[in-house]
N, C-alpha and C. Protein backbone atom coordinates (compact mmCIF):
# COMPACT_ATOMS: atom_id res chain seq x y z
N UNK A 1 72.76 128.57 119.97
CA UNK A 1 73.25 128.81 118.61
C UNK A 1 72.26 128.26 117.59
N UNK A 2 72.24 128.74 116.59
CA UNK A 2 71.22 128.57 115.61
C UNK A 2 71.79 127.63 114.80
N UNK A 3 71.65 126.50 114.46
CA UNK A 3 72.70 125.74 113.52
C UNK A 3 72.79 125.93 112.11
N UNK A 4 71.18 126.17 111.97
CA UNK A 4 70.69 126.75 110.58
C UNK A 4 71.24 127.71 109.85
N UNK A 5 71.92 129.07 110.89
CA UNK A 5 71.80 130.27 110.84
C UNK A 5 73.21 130.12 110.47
N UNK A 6 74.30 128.98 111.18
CA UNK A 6 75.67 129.29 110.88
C UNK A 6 75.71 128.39 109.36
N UNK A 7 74.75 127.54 108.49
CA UNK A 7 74.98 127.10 107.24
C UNK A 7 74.97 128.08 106.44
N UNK A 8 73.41 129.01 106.62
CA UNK A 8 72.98 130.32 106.39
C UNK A 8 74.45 130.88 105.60
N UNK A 9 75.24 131.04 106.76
CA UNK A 9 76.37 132.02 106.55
C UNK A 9 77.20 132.12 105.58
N UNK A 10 77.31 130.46 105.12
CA UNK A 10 78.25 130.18 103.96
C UNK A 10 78.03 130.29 103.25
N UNK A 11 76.32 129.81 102.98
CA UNK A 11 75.40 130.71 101.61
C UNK A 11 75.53 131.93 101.33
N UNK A 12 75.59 132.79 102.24
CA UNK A 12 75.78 134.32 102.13
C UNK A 12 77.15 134.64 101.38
N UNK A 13 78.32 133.81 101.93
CA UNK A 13 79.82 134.16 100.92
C UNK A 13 79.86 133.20 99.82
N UNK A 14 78.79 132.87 99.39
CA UNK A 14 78.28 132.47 97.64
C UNK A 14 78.43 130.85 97.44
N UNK A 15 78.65 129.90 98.76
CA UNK A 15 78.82 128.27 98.72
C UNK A 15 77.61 128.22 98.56
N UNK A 16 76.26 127.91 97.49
CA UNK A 16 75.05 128.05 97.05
C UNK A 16 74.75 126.39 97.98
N UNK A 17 75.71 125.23 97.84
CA UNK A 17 75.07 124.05 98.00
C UNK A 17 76.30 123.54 98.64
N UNK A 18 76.15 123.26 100.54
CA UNK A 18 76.90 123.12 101.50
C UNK A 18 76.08 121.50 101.75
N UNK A 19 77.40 120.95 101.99
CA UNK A 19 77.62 119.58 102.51
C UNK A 19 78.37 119.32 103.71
N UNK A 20 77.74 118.95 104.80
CA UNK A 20 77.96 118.74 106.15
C UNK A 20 78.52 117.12 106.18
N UNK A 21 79.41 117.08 106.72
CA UNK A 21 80.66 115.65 106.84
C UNK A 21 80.54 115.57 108.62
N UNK A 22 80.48 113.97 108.77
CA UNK A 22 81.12 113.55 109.98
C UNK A 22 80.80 112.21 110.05
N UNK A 23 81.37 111.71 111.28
CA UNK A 23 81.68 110.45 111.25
C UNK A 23 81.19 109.89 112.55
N UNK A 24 80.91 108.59 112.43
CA UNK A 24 80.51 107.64 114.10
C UNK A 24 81.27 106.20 113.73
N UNK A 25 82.38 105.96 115.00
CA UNK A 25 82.92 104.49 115.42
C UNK A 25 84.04 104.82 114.97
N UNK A 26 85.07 105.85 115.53
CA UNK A 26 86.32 106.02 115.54
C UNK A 26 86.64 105.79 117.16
N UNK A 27 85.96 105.50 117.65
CA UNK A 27 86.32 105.04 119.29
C UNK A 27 86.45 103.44 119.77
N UNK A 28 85.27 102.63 118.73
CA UNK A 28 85.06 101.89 119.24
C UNK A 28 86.42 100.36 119.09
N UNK A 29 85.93 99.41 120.13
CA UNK A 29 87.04 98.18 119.65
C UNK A 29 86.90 97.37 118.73
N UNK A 30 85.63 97.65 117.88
CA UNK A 30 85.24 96.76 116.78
C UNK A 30 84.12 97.32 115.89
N UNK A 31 84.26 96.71 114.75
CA UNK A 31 83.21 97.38 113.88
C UNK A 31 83.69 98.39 112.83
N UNK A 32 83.24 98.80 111.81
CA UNK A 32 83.69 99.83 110.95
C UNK A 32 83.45 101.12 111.57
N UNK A 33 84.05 102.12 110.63
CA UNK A 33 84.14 103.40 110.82
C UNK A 33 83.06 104.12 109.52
N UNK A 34 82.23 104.53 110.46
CA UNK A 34 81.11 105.32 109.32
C UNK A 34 80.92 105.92 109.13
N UNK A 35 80.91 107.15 108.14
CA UNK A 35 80.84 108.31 107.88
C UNK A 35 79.41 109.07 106.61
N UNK A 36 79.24 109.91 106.88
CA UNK A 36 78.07 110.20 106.18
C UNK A 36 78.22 111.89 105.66
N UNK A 37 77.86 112.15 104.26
CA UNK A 37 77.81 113.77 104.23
C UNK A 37 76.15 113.89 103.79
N UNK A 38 75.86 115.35 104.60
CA UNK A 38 74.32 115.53 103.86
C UNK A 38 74.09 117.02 103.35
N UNK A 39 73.40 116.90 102.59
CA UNK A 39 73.23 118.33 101.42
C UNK A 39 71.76 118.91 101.89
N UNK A 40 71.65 119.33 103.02
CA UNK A 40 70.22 119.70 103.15
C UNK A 40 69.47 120.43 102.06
N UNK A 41 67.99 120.63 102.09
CA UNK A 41 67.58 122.20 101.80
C UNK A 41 67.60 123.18 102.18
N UNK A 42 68.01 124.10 101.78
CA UNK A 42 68.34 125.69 102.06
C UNK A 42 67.19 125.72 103.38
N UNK A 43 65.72 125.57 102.90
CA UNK A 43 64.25 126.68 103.62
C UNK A 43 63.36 125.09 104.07
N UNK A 44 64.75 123.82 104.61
CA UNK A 44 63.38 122.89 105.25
C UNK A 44 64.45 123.10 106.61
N UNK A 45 63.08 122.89 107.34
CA UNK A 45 63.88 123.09 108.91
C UNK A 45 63.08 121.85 109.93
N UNK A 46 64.81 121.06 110.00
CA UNK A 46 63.91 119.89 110.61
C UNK A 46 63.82 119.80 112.21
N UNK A 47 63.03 119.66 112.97
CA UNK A 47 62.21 120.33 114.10
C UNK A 47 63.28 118.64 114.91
N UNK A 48 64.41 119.20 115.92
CA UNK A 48 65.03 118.65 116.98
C UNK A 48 66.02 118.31 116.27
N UNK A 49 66.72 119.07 115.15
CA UNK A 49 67.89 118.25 114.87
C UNK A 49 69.16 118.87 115.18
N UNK A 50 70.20 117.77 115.87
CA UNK A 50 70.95 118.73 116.44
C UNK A 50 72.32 117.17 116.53
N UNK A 51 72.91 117.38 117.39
CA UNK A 51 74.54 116.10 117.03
C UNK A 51 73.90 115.05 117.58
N UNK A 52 74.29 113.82 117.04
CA UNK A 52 73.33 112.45 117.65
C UNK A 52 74.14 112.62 118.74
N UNK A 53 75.03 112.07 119.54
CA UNK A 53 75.28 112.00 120.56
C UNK A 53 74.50 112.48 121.68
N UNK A 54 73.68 113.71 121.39
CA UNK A 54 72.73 113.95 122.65
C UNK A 54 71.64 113.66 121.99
N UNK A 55 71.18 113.22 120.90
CA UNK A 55 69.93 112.62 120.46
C UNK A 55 69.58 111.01 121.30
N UNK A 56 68.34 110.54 121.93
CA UNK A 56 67.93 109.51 122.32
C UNK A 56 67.38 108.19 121.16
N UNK A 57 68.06 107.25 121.41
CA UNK A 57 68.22 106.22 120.40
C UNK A 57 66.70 106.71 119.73
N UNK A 58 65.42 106.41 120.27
CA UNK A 58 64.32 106.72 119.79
C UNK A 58 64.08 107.90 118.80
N UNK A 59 64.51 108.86 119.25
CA UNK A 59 64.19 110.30 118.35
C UNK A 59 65.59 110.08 116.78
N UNK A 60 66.62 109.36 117.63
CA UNK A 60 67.53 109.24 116.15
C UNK A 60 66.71 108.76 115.24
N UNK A 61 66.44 107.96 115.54
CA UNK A 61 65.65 107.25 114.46
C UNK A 61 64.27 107.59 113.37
N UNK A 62 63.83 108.53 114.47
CA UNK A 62 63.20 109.30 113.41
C UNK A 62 63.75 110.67 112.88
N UNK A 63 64.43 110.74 113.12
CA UNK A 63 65.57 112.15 112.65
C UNK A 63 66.55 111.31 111.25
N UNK A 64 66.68 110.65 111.67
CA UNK A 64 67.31 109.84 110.40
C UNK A 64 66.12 109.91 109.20
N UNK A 65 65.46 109.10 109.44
CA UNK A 65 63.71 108.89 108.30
C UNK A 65 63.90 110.43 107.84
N UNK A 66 63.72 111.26 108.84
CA UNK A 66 63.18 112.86 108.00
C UNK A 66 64.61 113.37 107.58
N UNK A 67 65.52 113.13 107.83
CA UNK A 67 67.15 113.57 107.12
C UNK A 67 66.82 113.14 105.73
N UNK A 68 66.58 111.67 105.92
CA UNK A 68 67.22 111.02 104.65
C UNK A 68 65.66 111.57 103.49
N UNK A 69 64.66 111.40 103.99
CA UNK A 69 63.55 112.05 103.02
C UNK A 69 63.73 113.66 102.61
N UNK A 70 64.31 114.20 103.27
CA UNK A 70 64.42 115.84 103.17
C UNK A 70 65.00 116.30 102.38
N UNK A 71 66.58 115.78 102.93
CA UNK A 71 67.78 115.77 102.24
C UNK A 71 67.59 116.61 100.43
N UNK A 72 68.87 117.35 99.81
CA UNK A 72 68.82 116.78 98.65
C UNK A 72 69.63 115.89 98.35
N UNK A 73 70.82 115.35 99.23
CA UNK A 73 71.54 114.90 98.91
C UNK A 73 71.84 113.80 100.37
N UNK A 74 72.16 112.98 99.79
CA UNK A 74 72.93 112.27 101.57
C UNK A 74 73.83 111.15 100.81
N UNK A 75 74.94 110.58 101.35
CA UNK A 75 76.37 110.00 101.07
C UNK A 75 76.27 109.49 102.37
N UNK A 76 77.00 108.18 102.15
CA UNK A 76 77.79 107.06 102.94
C UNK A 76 78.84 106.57 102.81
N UNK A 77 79.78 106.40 103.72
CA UNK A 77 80.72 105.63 103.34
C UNK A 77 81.63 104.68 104.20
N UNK A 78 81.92 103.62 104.43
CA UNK A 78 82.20 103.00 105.26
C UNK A 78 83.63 102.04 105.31
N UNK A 79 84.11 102.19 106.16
CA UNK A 79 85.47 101.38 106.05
C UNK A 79 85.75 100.76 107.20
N UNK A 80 85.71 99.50 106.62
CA UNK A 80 85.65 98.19 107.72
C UNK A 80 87.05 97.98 108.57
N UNK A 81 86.84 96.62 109.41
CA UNK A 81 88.08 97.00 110.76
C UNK A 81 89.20 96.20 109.80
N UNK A 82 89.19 95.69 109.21
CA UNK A 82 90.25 95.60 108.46
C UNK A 82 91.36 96.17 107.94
N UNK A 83 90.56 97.70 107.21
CA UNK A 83 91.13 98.61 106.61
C UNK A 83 91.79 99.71 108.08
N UNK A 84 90.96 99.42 108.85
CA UNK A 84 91.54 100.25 110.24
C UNK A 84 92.64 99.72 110.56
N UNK A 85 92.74 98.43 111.04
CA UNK A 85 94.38 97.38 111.19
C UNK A 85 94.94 97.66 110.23
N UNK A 86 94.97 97.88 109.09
CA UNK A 86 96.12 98.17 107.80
C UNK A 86 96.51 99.56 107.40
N UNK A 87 95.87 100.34 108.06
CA UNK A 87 95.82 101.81 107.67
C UNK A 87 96.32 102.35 109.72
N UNK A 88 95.33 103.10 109.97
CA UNK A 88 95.01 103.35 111.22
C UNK A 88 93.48 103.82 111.44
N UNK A 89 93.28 104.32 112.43
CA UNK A 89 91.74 104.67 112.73
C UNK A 89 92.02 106.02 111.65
N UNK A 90 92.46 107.32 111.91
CA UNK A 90 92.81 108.87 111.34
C UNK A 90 92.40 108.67 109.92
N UNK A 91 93.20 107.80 109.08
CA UNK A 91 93.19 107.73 107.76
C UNK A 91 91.65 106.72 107.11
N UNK A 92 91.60 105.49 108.28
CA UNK A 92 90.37 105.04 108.00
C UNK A 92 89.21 105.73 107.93
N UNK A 93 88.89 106.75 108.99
CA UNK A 93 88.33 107.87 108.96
C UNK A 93 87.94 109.06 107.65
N UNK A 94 89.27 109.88 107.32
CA UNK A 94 89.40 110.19 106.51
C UNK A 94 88.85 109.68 104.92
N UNK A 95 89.31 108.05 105.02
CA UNK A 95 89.06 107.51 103.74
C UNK A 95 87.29 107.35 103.50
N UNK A 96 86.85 106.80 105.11
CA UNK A 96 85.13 106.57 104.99
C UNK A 96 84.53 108.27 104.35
N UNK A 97 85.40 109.48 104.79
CA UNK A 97 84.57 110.56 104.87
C UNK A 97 84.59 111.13 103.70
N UNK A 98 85.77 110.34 102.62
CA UNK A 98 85.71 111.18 101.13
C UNK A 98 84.63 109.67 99.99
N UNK A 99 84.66 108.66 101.05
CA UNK A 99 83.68 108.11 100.45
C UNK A 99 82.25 108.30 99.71
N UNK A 100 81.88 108.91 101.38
CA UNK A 100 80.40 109.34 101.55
C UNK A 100 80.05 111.01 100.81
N UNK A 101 81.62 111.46 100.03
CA UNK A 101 81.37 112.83 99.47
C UNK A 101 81.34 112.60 97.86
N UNK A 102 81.95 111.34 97.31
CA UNK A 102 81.69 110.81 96.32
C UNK A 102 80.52 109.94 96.11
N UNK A 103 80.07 109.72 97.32
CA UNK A 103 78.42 108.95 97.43
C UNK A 103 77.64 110.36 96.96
N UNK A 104 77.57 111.09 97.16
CA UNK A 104 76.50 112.19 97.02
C UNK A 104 76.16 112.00 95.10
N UNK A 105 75.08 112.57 94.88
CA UNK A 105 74.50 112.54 93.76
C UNK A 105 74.53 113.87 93.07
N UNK A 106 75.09 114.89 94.06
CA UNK A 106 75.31 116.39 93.49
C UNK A 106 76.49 116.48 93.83
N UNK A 107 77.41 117.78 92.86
CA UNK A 107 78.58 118.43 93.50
C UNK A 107 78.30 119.34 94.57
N UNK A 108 79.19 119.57 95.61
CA UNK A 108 78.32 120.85 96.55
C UNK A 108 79.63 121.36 96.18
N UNK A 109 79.37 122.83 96.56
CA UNK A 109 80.58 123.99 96.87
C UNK A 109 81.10 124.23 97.86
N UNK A 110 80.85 123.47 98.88
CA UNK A 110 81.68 123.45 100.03
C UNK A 110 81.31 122.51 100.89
N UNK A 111 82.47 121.82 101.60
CA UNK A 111 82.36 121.02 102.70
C UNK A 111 82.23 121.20 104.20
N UNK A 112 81.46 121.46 104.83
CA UNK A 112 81.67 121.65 106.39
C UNK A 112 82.26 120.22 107.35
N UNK A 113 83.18 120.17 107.43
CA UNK A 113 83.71 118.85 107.86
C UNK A 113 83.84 118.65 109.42
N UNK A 114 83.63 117.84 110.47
CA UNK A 114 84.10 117.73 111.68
C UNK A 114 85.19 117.42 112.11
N UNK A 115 85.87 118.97 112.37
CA UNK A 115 87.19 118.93 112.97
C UNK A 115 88.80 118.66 112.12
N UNK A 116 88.77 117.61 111.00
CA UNK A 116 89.38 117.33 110.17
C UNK A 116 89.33 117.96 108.55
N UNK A 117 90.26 118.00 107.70
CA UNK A 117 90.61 117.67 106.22
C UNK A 117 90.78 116.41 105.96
N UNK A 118 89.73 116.65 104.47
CA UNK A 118 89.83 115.39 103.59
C UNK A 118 90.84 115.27 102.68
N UNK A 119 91.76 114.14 102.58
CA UNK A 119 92.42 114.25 101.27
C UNK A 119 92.17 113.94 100.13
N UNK A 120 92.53 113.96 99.17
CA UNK A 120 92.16 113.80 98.02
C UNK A 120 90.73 114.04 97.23
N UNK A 121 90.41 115.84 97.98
CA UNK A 121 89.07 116.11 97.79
C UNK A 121 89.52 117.24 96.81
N UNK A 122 88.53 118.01 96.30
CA UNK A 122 89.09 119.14 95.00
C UNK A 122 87.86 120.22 95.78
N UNK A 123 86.61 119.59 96.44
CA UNK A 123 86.01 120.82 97.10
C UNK A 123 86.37 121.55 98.09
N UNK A 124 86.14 122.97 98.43
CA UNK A 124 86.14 123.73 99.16
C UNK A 124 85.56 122.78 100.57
N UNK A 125 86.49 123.00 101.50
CA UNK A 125 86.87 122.21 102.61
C UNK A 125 86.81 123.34 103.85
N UNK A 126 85.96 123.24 104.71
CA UNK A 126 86.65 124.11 106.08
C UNK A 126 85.82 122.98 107.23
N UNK A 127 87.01 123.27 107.51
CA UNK A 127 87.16 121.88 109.08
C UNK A 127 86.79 122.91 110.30
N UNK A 128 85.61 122.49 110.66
CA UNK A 128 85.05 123.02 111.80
C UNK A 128 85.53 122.62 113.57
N UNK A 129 85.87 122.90 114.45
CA UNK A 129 85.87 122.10 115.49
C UNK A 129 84.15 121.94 116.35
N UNK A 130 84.06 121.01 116.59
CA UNK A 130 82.94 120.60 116.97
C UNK A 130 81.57 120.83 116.20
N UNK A 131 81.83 120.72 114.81
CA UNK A 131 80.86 121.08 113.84
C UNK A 131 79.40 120.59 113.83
N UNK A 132 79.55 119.14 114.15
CA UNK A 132 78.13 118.73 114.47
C UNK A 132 77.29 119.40 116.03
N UNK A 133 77.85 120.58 116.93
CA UNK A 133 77.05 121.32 117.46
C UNK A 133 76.57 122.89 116.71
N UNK A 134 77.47 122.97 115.89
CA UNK A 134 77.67 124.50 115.39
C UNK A 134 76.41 124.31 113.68
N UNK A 135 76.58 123.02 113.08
CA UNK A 135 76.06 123.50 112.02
C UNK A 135 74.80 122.34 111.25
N UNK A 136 73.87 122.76 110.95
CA UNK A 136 72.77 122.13 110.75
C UNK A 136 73.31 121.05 109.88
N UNK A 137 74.35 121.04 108.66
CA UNK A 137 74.11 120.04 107.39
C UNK A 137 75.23 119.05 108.36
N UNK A 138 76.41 119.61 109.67
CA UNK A 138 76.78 118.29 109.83
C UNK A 138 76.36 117.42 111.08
N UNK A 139 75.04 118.21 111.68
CA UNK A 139 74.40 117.27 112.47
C UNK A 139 73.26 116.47 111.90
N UNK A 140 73.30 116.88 111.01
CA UNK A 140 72.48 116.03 110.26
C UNK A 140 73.26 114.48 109.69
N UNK A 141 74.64 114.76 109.44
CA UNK A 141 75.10 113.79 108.80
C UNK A 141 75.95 112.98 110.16
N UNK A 142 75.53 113.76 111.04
CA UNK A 142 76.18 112.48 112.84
C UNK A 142 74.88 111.57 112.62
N UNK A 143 73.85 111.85 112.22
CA UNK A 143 72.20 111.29 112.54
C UNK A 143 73.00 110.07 111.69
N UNK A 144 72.87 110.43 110.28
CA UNK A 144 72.98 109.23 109.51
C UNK A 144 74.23 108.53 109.75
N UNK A 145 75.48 108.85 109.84
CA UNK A 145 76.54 108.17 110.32
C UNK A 145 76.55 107.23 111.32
N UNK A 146 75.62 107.80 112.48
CA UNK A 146 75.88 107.23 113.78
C UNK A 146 74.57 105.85 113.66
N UNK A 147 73.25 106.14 112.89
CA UNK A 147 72.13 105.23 112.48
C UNK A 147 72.91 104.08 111.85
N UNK A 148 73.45 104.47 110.93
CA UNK A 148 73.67 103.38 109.68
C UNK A 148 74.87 102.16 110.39
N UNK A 149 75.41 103.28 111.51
CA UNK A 149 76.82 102.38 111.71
C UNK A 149 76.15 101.56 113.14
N UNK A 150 74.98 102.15 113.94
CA UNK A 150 74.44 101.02 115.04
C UNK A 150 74.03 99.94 114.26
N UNK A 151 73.07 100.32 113.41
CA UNK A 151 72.56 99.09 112.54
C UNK A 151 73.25 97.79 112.29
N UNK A 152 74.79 98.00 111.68
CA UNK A 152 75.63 97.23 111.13
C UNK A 152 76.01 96.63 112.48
N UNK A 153 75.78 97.51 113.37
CA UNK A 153 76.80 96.33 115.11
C UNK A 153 75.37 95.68 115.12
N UNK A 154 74.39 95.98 114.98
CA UNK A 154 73.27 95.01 115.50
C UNK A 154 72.98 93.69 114.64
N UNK A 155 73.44 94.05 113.30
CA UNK A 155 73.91 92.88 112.05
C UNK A 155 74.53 91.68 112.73
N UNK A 156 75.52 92.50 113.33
CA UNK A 156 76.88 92.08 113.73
C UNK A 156 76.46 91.46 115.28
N UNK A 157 75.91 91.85 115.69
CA UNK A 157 74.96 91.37 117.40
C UNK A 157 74.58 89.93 116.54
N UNK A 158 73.78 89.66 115.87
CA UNK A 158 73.11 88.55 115.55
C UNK A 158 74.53 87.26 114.87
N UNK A 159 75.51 87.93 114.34
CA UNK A 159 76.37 87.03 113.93
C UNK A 159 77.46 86.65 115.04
N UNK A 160 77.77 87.14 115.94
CA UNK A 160 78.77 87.27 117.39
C UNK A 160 78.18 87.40 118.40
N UNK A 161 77.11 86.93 118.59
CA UNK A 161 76.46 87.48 120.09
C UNK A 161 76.79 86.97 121.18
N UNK A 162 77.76 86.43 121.39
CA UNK A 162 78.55 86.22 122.96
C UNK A 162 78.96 87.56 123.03
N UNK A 163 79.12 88.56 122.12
CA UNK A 163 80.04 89.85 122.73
C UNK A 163 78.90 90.72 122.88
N UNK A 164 77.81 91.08 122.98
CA UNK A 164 76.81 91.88 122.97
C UNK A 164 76.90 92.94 122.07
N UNK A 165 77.08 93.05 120.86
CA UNK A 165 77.30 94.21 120.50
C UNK A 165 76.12 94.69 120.61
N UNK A 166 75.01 94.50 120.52
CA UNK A 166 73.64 95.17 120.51
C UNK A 166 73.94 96.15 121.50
N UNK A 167 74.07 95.58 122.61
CA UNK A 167 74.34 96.90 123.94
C UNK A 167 75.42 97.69 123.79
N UNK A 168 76.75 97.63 123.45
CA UNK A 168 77.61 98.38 123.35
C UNK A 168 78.28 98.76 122.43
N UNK A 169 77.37 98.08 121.04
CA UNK A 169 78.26 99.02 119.30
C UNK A 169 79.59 98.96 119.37
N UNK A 170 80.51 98.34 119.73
CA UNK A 170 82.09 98.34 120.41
C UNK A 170 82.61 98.84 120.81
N UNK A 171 81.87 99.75 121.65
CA UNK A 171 82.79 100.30 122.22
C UNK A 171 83.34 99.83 123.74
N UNK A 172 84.57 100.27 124.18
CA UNK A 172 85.33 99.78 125.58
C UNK A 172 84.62 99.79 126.55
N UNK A 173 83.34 98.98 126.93
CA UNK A 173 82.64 98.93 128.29
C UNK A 173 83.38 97.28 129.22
N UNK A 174 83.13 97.37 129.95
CA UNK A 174 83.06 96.47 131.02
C UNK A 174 82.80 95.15 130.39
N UNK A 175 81.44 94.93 130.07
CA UNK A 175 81.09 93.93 129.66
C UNK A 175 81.95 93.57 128.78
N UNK A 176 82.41 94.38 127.69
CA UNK A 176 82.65 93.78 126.18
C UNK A 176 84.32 93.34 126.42
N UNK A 177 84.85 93.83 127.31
CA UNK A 177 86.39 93.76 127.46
C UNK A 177 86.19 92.32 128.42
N UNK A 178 85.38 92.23 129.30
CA UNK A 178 85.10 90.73 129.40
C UNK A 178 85.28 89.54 128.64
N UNK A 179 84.48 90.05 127.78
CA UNK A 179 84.02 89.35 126.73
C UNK A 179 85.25 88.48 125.94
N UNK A 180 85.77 89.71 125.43
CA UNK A 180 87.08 89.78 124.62
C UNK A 180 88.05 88.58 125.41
N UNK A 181 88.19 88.84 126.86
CA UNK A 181 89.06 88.39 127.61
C UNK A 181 88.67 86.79 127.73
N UNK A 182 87.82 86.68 127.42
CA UNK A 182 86.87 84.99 128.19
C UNK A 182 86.96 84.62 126.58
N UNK A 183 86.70 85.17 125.65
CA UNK A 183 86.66 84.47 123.87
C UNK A 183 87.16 84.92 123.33
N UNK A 184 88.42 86.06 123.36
CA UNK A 184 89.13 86.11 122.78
C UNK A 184 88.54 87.32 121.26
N UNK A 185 89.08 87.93 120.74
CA UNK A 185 89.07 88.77 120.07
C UNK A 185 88.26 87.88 118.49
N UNK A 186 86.87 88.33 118.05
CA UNK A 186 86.21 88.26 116.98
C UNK A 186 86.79 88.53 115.51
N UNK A 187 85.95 88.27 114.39
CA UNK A 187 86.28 89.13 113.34
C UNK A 187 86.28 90.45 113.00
N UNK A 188 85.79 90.84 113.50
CA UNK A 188 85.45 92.47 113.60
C UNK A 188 86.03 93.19 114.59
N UNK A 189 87.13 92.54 115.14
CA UNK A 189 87.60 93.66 115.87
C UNK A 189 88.88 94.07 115.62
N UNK A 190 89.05 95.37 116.23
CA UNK A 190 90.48 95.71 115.66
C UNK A 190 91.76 95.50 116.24
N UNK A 191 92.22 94.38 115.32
CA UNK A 191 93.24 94.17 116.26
C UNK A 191 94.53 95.06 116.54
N UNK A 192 94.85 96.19 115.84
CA UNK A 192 95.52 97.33 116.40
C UNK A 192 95.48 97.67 117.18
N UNK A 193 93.65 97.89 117.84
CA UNK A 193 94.13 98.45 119.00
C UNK A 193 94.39 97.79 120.13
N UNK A 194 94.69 98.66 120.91
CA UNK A 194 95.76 98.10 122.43
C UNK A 194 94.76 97.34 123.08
N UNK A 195 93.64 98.21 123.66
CA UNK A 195 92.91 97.16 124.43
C UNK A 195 92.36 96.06 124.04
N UNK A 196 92.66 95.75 122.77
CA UNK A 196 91.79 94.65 122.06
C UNK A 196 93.07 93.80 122.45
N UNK A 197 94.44 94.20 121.97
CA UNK A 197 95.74 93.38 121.98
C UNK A 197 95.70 92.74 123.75
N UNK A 198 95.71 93.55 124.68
CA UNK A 198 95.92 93.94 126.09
C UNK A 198 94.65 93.31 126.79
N UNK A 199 93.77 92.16 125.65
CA UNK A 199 92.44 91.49 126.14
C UNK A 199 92.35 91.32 127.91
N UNK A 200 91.99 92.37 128.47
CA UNK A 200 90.68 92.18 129.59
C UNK A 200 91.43 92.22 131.14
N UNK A 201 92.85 92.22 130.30
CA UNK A 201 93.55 92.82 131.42
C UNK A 201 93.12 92.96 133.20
N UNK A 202 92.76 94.76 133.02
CA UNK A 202 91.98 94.79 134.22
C UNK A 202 90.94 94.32 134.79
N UNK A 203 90.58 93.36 134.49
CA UNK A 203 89.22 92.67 135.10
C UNK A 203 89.38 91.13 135.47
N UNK A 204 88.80 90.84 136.59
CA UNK A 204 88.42 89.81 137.00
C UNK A 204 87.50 89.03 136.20
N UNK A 205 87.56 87.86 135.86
CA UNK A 205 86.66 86.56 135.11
C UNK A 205 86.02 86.17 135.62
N UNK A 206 86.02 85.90 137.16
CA UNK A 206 85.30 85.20 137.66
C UNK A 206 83.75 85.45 138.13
């Protein structure tokens, strides 16, 4: 699939300036929820860009650099585990993703969003399923979502480092549910969720 070719499309039914939405760390047991929208150029075509998740930490990183230089537009927005325990993950989500559409420095005419609706948005909205494979402006914005939000666990590695976040960004591995279980649940984690509540359960300490 051409990812380019399906932004292409929306240009063609007159959305002149399309903004690609999505989000990284709605899985994990700790850490914020990050979300990013990006406003590409129509005629720049950036050479391997495609959903971070199959991007290699190395190439993200320079896919990020040429996003964010390319870009005309790029938005962030972030909502910490706090707001996740007081809200839920869905709405925390939601709230990071109309953040990062009021971060932008232009209006666009339409949103390509992953999988979800934003509330309290007034733009033209169509919720894609699996959008960051299907469309260039929102794999572009997994790059920056998913960059900006390792960064902050590696922040976060240097302030908590009995839990490793460096290696596992929070999400539910082996190690980190260890972790949890032997020291007990950090500042940054969410205590809503179960396995955080349900500390380490299945595993042996010894």
């Amino acid at each position: 699939m051409d990812i380019y070719r399906h932004d292409d499309s929306f240009r063609d039914e007159g959305f002149a300036v399309i903004a690609g939405i999505d989000e990284a760390g709605r899985g994990p047991l700790a850490g914020p929820v990050v979300a990013a929208a990006v406003i590409l150029h129509p005629h720049i075509r950036i050479q391997g860009l495609r959903d971070s998740k199959k991007v290699p930490e190395k190439e993200r990183t320079r896919l990020f650099w040429e996003v964010l230089v390319s870009a005309a537009a790029v938005g962030v927005g972030i909502v910490d585990n706090r707001e996740i325990d007081r809200t839920n993950i869905l709405r925390a989500t939601k709230s990071a993703m109309r953040q990062a559409v009021m971060d932008l420095v232009c209006s666009p005419d339409a949103l390509l969003v992953d999988a979800v609706t934003i509330p309290g948005i007034t733009f033209r909205q169509f919720p894609i399923i699996k959008a960051d494979a299907k469309s260039a402006s929102v794999a572009a914005a997994s790059i920056i979502a998913k960059y900006v939000r390792d960064s902050l666990m590696l922040h976060y590695d240097n302030l908590y480092p009995d839990y490793h976040f460096k290696k596992h960004k929070g999400y539910c591995t082996k190690d980190h549910m260890k972790m949890i279980a032997l020291l007990g649940p950090c500042p940054i984690h969410r205590k809503s969720f179960r396995q955080v509540v349900t500390t380490g359960l299945p595993f042996a300490l010894s």
